[in-house]
C-alpha atoms as a PDB file:
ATOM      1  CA  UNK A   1       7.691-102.211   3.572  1.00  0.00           C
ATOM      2  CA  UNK A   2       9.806-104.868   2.940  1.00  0.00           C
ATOM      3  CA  UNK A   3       7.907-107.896   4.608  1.00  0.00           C
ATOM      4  CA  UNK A   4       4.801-106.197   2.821  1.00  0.00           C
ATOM      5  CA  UNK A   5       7.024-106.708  -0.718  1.00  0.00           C
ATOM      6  CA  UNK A   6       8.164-110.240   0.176  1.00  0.00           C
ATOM      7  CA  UNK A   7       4.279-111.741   1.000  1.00  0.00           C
ATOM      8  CA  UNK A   8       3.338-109.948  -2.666  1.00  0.00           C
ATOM      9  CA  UNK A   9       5.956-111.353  -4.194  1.00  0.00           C
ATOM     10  CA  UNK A  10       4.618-114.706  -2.151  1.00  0.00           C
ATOM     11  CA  UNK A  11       0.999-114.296  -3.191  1.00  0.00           C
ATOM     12  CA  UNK A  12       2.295-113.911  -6.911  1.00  0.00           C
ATOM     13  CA  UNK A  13       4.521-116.882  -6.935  1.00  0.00           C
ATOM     14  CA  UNK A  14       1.602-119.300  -5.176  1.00  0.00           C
ATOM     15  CA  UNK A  15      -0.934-118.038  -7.862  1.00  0.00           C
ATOM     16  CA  UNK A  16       1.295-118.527 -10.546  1.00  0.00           C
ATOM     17  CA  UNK A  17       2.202-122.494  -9.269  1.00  0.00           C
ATOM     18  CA  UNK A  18      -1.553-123.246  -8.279  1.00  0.00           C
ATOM     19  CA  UNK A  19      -3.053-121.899 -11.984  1.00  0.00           C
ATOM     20  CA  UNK A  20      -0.107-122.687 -14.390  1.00  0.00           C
ATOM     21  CA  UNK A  21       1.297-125.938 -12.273  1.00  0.00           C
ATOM     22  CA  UNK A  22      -2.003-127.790 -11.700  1.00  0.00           C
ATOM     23  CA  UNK A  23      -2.860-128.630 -15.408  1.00  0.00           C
ATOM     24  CA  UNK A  24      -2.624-132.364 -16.579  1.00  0.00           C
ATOM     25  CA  UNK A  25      -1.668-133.683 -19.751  1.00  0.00           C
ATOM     26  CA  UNK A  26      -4.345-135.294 -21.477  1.00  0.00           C
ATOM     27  CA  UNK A  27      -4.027-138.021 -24.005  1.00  0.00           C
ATOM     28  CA  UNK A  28      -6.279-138.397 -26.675  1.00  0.00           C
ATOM     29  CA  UNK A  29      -7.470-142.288 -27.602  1.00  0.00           C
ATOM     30  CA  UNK A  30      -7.449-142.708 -31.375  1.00  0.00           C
ATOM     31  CA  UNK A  31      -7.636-145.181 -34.286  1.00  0.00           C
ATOM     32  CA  UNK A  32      -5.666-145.351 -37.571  1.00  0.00           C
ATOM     33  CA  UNK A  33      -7.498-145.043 -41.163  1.00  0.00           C
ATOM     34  CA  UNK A  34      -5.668-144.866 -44.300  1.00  0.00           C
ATOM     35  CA  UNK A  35      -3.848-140.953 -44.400  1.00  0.00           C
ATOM     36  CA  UNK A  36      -5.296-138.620 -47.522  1.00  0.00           C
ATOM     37  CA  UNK A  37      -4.390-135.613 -48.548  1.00  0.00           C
ATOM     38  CA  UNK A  38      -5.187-132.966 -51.268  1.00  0.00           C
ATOM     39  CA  UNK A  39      -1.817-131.473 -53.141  1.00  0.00           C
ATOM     40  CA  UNK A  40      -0.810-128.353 -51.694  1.00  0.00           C
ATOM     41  CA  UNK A  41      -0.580-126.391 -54.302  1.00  0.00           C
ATOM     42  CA  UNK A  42      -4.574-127.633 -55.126  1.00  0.00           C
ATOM     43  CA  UNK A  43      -5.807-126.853 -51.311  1.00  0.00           C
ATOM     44  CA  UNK A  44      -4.713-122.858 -51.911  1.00  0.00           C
ATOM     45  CA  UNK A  45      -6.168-123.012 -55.303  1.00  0.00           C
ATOM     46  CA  UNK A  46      -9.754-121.147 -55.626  1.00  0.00           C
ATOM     47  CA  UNK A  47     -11.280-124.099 -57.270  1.00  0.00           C
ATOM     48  CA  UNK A  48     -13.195-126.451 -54.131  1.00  0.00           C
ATOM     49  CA  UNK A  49     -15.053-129.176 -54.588  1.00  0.00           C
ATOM     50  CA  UNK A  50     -15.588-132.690 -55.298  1.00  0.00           C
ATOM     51  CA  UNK A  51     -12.941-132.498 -58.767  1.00  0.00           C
ATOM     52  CA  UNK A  52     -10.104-131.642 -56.511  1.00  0.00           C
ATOM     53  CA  UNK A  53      -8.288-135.014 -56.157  1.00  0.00           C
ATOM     54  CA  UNK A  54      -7.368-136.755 -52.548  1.00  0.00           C
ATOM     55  CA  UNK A  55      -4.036-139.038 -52.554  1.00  0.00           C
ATOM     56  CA  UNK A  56      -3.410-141.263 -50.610  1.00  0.00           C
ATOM     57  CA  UNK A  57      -0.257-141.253 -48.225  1.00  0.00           C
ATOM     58  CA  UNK A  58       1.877-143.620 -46.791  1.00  0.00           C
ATOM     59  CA  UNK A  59       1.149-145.121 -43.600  1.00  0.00           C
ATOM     60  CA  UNK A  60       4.557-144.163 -42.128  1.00  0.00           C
ATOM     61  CA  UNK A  61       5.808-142.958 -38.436  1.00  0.00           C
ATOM     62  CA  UNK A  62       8.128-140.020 -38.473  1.00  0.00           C
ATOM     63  CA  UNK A  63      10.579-139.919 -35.724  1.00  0.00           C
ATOM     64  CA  UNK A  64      11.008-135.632 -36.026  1.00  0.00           C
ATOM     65  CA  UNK A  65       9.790-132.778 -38.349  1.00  0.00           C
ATOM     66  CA  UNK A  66      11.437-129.426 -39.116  1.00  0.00           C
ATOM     67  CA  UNK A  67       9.629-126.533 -40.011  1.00  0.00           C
ATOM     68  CA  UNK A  68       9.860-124.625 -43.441  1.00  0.00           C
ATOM     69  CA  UNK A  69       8.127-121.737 -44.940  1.00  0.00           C
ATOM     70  CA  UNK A  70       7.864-123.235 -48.293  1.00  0.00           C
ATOM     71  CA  UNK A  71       6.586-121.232 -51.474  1.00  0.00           C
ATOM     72  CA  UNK A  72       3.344-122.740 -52.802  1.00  0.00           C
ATOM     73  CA  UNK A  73       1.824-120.321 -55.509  1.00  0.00           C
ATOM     74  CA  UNK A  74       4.030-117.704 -57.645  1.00  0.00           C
ATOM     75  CA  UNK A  75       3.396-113.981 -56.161  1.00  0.00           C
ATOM     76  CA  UNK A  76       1.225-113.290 -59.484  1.00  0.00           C
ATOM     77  CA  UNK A  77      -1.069-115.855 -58.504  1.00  0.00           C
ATOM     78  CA  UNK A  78      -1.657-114.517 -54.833  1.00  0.00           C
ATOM     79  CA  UNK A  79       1.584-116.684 -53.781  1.00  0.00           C
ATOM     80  CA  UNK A  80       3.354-116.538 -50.472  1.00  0.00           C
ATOM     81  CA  UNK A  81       5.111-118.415 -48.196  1.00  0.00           C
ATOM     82  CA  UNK A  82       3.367-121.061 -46.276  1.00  0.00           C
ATOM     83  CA  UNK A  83       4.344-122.876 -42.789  1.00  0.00           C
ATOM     84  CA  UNK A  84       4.794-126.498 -43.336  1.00  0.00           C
ATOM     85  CA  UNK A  85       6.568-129.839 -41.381  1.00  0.00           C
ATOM     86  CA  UNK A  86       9.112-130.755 -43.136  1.00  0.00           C
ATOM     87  CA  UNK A  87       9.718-134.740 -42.837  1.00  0.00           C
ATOM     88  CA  UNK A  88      12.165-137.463 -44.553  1.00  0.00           C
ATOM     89  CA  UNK A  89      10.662-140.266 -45.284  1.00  0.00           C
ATOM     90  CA  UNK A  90      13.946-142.665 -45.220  1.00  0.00           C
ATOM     91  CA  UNK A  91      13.838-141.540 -41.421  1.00  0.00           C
ATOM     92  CA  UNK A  92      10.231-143.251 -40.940  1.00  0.00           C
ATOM     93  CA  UNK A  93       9.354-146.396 -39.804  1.00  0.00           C
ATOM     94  CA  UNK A  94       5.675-148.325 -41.289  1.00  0.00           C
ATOM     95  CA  UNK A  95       3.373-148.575 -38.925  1.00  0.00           C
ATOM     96  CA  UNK A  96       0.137-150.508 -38.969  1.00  0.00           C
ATOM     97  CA  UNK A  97      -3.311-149.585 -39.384  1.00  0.00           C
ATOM     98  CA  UNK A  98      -4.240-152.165 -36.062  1.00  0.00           C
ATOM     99  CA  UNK A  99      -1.795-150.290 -34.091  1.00  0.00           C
ATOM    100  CA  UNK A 100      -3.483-148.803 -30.815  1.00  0.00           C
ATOM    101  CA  UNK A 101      -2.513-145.291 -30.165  1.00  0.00           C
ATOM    102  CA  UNK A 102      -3.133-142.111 -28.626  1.00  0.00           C
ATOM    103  CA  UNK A 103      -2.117-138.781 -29.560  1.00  0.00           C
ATOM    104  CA  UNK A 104       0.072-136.713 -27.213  1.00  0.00           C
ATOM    105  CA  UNK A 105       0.773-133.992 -29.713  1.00  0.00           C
ATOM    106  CA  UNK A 106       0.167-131.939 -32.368  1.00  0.00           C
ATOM    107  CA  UNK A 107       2.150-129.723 -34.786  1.00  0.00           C
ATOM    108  CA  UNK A 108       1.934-126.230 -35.429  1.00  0.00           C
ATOM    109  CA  UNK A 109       1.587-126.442 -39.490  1.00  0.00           C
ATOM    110  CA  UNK A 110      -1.279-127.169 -41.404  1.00  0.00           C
ATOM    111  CA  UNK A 111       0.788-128.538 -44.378  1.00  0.00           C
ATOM    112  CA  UNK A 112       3.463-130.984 -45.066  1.00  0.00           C
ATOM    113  CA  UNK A 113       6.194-131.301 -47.222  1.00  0.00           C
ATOM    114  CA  UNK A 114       7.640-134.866 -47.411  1.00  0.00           C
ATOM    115  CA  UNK A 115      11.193-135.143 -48.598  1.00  0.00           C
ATOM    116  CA  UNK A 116      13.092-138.889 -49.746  1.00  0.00           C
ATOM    117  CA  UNK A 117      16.353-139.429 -51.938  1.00  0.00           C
ATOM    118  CA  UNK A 118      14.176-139.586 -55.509  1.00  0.00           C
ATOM    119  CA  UNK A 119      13.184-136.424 -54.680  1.00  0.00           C
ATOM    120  CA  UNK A 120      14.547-133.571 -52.421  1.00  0.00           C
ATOM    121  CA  UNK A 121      12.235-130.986 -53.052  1.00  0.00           C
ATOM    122  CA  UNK A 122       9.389-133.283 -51.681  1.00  0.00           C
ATOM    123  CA  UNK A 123       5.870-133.669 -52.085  1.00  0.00           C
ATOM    124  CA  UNK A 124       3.478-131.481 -50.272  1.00  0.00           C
ATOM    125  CA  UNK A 125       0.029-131.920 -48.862  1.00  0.00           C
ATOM    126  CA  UNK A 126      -2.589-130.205 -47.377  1.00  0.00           C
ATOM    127  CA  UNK A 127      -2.150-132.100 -43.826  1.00  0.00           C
ATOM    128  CA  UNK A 128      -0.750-131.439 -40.680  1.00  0.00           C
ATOM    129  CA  UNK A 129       1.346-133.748 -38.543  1.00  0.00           C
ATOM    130  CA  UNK A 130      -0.244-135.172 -34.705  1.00  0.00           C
ATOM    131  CA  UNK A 131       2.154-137.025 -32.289  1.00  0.00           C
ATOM    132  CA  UNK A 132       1.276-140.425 -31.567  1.00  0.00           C
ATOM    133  CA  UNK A 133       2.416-142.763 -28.487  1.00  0.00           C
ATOM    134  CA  UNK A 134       1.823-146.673 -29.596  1.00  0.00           C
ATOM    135  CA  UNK A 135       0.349-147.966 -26.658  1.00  0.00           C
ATOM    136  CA  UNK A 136       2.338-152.128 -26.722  1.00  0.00           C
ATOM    137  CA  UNK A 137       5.436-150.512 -27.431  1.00  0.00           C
ATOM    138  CA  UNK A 138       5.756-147.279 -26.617  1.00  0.00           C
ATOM    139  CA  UNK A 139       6.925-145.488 -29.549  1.00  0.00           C
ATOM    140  CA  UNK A 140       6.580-142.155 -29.929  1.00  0.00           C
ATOM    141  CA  UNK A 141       6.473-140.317 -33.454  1.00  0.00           C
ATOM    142  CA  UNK A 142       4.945-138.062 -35.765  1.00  0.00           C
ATOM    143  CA  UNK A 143       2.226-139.275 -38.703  1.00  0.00           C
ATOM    144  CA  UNK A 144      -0.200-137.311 -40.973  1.00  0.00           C
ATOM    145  CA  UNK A 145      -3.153-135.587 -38.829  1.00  0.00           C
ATOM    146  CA  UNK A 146      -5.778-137.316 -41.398  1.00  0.00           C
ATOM    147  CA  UNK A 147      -4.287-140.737 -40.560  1.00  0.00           C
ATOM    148  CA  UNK A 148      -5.597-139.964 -37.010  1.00  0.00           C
ATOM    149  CA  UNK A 149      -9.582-140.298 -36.252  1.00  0.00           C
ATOM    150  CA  UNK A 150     -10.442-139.602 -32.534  1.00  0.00           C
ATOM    151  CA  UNK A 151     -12.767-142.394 -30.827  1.00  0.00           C
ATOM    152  CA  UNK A 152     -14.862-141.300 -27.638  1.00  0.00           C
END
């Protein structure tokens, strides 16, 4: 009974390390365009369209994010909390639009809240945030997911 328990137990463990232990990390080759990004508070609105206004971000490299669940409507209007990445932008670095990249990563939010000294409560956009590795140096950090566009 026992030696029947132990090669279970055996069989379990080697199916568990060949079909959860054999997966490979792919990276993603991209190319940086110029980030946009709708408002926040515009994206949830009911209004779509060509009239709802894109802005453009900064082309910046966060080292880290934090999430937030961030209020974007009042509750009459259908409000709620939302999940965003929450990023400083005296913490980022500039990064150029040349820069060759690929993405290793991708955040969990769909929207972004970015925070600076002129003002705490931040902007927020309708963006998420993707991972990047730059491929001369080797820097790793966060940027908006619209900065990114994937190349074949």
């Amino acid at each position: 009974m026992r030696n029947r328990l132990l090669g279970l137990f055996s069989m379990f463990v080697l199916v568990f390390v060949l079909y959860c232990g054999g997966t490979e990390t792919s990276f993603k080759t991209a190319v940086l365009k110029q980030p946009t990004a709708q408002a926040a508070n515009q994206a949830l609105s009911s209004k779509e369209g060509p009239d709802q206004p894109y802005y453009d971000l900064p082309v910046l490299l966060f080292p880290s994010y934090t999430e937030a669940l961030i209020r974007v409507k009042p509750d009459w209007r259908g409000g709620g909390k939302e999940d965003f990445c929450s990023i400083n932008q005296e913490e980022a670095s500039e990064i150029s639009l040349e820069s060759n990249i690929e993405v290793i990563g991708e955040a969990s939010c769909f929207y972004s809240v970015i925070k600076s000294e002129e003002n705490p409560v931040g902007d927020k956009y309708f963006t998420g945030l993707l991972k990047i590795r730059i491929i001369s140096t080797g820097q790793e950090g966060w940027i908006w997911a619209s900065a990114i566009e994937f190349v074949e």
